[in-house]
Structure formats: structure tokens, C-alpha cells
C-alpha atoms as a PDB file:
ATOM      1  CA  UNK A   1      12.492  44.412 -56.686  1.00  0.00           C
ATOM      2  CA  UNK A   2      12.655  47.756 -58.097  1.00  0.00           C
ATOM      3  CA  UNK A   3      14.700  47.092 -60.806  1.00  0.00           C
ATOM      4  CA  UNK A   4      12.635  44.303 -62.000  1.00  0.00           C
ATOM      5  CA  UNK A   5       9.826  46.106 -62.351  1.00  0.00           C
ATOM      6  CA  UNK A   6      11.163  49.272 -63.968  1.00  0.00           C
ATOM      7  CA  UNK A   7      12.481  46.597 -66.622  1.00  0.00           C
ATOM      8  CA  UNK A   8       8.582  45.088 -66.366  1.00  0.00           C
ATOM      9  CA  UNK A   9       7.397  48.137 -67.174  1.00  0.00           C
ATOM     10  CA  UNK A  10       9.745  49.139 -69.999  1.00  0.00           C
ATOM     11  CA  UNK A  11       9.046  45.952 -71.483  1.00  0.00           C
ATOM     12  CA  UNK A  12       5.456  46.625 -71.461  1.00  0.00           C
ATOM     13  CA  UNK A  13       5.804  50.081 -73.007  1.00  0.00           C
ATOM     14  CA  UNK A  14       8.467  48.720 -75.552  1.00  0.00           C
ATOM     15  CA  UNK A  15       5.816  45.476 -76.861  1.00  0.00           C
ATOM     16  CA  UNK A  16       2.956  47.218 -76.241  1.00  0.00           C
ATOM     17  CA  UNK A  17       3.279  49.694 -78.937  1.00  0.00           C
ATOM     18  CA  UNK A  18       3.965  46.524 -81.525  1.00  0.00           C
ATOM     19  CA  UNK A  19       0.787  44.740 -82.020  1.00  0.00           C
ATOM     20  CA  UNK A  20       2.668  41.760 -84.337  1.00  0.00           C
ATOM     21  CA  UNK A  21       5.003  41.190 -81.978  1.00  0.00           C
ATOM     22  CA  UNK A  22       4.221  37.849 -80.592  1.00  0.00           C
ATOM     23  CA  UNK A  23       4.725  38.849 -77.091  1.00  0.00           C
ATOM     24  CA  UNK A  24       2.534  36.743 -73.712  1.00  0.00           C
ATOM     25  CA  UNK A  25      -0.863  38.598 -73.204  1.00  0.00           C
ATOM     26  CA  UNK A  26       0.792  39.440 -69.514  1.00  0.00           C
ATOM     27  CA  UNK A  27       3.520  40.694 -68.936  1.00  0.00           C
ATOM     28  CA  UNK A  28       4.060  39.269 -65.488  1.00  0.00           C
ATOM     29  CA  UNK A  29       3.583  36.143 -66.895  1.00  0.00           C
ATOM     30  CA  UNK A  30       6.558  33.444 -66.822  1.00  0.00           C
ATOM     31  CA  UNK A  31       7.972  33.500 -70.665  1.00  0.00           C
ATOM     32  CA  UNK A  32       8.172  29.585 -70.523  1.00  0.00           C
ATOM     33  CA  UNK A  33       4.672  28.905 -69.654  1.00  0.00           C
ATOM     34  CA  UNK A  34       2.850  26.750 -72.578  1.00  0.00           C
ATOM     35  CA  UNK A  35       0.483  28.412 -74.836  1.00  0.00           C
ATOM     36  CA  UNK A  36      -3.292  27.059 -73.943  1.00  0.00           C
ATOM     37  CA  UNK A  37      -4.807  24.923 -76.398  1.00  0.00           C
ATOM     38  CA  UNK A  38      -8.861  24.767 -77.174  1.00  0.00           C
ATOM     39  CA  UNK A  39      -9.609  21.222 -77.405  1.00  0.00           C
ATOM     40  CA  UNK A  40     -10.427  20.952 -81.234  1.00  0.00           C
ATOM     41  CA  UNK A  41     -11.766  24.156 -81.371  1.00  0.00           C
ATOM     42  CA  UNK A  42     -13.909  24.803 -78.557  1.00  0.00           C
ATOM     43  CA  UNK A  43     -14.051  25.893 -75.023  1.00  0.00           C
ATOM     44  CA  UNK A  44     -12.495  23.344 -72.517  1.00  0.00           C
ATOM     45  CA  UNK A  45     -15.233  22.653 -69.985  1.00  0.00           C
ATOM     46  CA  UNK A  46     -14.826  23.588 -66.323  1.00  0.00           C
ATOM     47  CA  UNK A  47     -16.376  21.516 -63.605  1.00  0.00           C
ATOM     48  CA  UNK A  48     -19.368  23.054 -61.787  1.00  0.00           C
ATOM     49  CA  UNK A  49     -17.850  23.049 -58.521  1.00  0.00           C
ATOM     50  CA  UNK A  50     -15.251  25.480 -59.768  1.00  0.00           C
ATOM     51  CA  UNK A  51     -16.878  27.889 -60.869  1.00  0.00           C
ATOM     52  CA  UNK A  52     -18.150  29.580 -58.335  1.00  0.00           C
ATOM     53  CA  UNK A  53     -14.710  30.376 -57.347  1.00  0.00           C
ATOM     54  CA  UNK A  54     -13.462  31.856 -60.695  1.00  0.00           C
ATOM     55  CA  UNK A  55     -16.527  34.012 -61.227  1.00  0.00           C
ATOM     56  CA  UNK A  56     -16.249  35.266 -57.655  1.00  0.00           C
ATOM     57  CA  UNK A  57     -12.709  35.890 -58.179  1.00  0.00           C
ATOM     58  CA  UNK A  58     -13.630  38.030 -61.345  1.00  0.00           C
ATOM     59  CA  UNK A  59     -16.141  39.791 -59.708  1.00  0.00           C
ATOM     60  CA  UNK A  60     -13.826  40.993 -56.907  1.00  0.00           C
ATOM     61  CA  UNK A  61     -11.278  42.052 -59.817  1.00  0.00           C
ATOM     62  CA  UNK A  62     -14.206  44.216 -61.886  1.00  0.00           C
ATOM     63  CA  UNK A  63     -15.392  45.387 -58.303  1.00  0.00           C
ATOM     64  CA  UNK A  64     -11.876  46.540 -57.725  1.00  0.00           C
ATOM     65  CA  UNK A  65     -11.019  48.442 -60.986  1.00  0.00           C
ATOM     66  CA  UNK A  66     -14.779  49.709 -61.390  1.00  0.00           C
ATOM     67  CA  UNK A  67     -14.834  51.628 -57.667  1.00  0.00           C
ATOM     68  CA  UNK A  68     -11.209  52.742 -58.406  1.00  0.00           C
ATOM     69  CA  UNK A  69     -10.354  50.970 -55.325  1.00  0.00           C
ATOM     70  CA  UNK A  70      -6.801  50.991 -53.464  1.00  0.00           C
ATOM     71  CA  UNK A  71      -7.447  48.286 -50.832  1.00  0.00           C
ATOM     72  CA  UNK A  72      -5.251  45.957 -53.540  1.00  0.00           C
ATOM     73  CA  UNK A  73      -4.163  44.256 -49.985  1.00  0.00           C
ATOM     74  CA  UNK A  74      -7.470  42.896 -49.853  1.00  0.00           C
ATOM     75  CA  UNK A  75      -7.790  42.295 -52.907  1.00  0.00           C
ATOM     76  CA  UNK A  76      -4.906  40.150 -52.865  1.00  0.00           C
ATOM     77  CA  UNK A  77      -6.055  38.107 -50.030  1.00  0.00           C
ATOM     78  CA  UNK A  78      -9.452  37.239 -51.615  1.00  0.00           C
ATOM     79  CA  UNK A  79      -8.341  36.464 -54.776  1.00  0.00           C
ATOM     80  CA  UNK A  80      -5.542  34.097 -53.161  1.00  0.00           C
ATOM     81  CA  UNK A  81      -8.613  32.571 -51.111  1.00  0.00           C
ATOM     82  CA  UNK A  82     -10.744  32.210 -54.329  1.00  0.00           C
ATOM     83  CA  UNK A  83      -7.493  30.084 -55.788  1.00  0.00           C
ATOM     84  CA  UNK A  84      -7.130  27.745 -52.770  1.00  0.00           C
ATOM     85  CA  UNK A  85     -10.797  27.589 -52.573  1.00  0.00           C
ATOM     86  CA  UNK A  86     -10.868  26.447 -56.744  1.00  0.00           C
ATOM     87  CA  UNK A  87      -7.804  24.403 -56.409  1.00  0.00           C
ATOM     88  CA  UNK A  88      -9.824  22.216 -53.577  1.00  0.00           C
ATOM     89  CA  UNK A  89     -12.408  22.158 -55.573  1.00  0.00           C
ATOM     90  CA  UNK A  90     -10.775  20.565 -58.527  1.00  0.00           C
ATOM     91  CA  UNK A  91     -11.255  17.106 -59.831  1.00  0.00           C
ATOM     92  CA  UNK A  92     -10.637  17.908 -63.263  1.00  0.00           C
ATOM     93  CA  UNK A  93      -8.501  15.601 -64.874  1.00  0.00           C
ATOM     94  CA  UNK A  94      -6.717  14.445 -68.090  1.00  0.00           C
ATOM     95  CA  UNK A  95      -6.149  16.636 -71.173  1.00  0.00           C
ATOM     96  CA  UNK A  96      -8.837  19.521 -70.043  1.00  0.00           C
ATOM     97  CA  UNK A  97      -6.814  19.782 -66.535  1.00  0.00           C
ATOM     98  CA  UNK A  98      -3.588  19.971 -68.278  1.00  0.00           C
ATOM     99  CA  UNK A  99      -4.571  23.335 -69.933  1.00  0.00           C
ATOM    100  CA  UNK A 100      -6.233  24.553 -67.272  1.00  0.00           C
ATOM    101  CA  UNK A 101      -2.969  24.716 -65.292  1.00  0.00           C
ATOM    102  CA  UNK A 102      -1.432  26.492 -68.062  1.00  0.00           C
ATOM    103  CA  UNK A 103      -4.050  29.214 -67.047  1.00  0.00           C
ATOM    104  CA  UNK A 104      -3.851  28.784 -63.479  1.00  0.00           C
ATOM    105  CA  UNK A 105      -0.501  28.849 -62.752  1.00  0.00           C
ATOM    106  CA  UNK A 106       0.810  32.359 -64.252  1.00  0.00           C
ATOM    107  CA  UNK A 107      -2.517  33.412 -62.763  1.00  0.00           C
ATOM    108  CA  UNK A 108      -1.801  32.528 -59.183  1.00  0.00           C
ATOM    109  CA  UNK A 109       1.705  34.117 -60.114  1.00  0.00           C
ATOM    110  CA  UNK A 110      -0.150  37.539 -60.964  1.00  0.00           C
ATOM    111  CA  UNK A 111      -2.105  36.818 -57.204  1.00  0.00           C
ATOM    112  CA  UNK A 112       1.215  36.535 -55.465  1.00  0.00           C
ATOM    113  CA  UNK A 113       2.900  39.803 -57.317  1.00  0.00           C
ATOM    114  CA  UNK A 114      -0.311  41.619 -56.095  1.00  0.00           C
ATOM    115  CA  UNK A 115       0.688  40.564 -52.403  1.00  0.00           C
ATOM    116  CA  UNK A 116       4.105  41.634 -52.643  1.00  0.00           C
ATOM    117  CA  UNK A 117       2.957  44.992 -54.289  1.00  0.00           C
ATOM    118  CA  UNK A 118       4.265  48.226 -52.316  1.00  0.00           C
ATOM    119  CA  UNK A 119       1.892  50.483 -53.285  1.00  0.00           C
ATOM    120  CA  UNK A 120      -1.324  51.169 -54.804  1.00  0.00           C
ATOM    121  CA  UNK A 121       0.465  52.135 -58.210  1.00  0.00           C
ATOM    122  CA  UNK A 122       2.347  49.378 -58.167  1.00  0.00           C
ATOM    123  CA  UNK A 123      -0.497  47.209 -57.575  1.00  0.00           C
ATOM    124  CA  UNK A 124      -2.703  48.247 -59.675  1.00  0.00           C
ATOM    125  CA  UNK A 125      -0.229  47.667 -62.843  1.00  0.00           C
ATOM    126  CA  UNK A 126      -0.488  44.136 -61.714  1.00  0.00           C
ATOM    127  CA  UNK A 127      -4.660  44.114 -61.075  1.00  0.00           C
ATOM    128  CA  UNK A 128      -4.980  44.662 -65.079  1.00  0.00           C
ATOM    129  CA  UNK A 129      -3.323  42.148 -66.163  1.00  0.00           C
ATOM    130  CA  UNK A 130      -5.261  39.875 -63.467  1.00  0.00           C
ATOM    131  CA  UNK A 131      -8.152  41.129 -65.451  1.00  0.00           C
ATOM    132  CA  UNK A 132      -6.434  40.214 -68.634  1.00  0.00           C
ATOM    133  CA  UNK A 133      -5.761  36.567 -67.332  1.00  0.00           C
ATOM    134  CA  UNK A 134      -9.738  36.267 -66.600  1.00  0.00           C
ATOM    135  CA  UNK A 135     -10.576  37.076 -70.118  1.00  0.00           C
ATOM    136  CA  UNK A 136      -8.512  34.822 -71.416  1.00  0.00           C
ATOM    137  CA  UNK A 137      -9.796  32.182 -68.806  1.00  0.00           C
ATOM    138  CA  UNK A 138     -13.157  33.061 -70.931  1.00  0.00           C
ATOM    139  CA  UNK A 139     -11.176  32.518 -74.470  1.00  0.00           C
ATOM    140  CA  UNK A 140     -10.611  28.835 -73.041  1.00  0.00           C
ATOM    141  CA  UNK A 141     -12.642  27.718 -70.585  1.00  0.00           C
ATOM    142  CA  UNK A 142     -16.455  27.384 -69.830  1.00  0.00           C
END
């Protein structure tokens, strides 16, 4: 577990520095995940019984980062709860569904990182880009 996140994080600081390099947005992100499409140009619309769940989920993130916080153990469990809670909520479907699991799923795998974190360090190198996945939730979604 070590090792792969020393090579996480050298990958970060290697890419980082190279803004045309067409690396994911997150770096915890699985490489083979599909690239989110707008649906002709705009904003996929979310359900309303979703949303709840997302913006609470953001709001716990933001809360987190903005009080400096280190309780990332709690974060993790509320943020997982948010993701069962928007997952039951869900009756999405076709072509609008489709790319919202292309959000979802690398951001539930950012969620489940931040459980397994050791520390608050560790953690918290995973909490930004769980802040990074929300804003890109925005770039697609409404």
C-alpha cells in the first residue's frame, strides 16, 4: 500500500507540473474510466431526489478542508453514506445515467481510498481530489 502511493504521488508531482499533458483530473482515478460527455453541449440534468445527497456530500468535503479538519474517518463514513443514500435515490436512466456513472464510480473509488487512509496526511491527499471530482460533477451535471 505504501508503494502504491509513493508511485501516486510521484505521478502527481511528475503530471502536475505539465499542464498539456492529457493526464485524468484525479489521480486516484482508474486510467480506463470513460471521459464524461455533456449531452450536446449542456449540463446533463440530475433528478431532484439526488441532489440533496451530492450537495450534502460537498458540503461535508468544503466543511472538511475549510476547518482544516483531521477527523477524515468521519469524513469517510458520511460521504460513503451520502453515496448509498444517492445511489437509492436514483432512477435516472438512459443516456444521462450512463455518464453519470462515469462520475460516480471513480468518485466512490476516491470515498473508499479515504477509508483505507492511515493517516491524516495520507488522507487528506485523497480529500482534494474528492473536491476535484465535485467540481467536475458541476462541469456535467445540474
Amino acid at each position: 500500500m505504501k508503494k502504491i502511493f509513493a508511485v501516486l504521488v510521484i505521478g502527481i508531482v511528475i503530471f502536475g507540473c505539465n499542464k498539456n499533458s492529457k493526464v485524468s483530473e484525479n489521480p486516484f482515478q482508474d486510467e480506463k474510466s470513460p471521459a464524461i460527455e455533456l449531452n450536446g453541449g449542456q449540463k446533463w440534468i440530475v433528478n431532484e431526489g439526488m441532489k440533496p445527497y451530492i450537495n450534502k456530500a460537498k458540503s461535508l468535503t468544503n466543511d472538511y478542508l475549510q476547518n482544516k479538519s483531521t477527523d477524515y474517518v468521519t469524513l469517510a463514513q458520511q460521504l460513503k453514506k451520502q453515496n448509498d443514500q444517492l445511489i437509492k435515490s436514483c432512477t435516472m436512466d438512459g443516456k444521462a445515467h450512463d455518464e453519470l456513472h462515469k462520475w460516480l464510480h471513480p468518485h466512490m473509488l476516491l470515498v473508499s481510498q479515504l477509508e483505507k487512509a492511515e493517516n491524516a496526511t495520507k488522507a487528506n491527499a485523497i480529500v482534494l481530489p474528492i473536491k476535484d471530482s465535485f467540481e467536475t460533477f458541476d462541469r456535467y451535471f445540474e
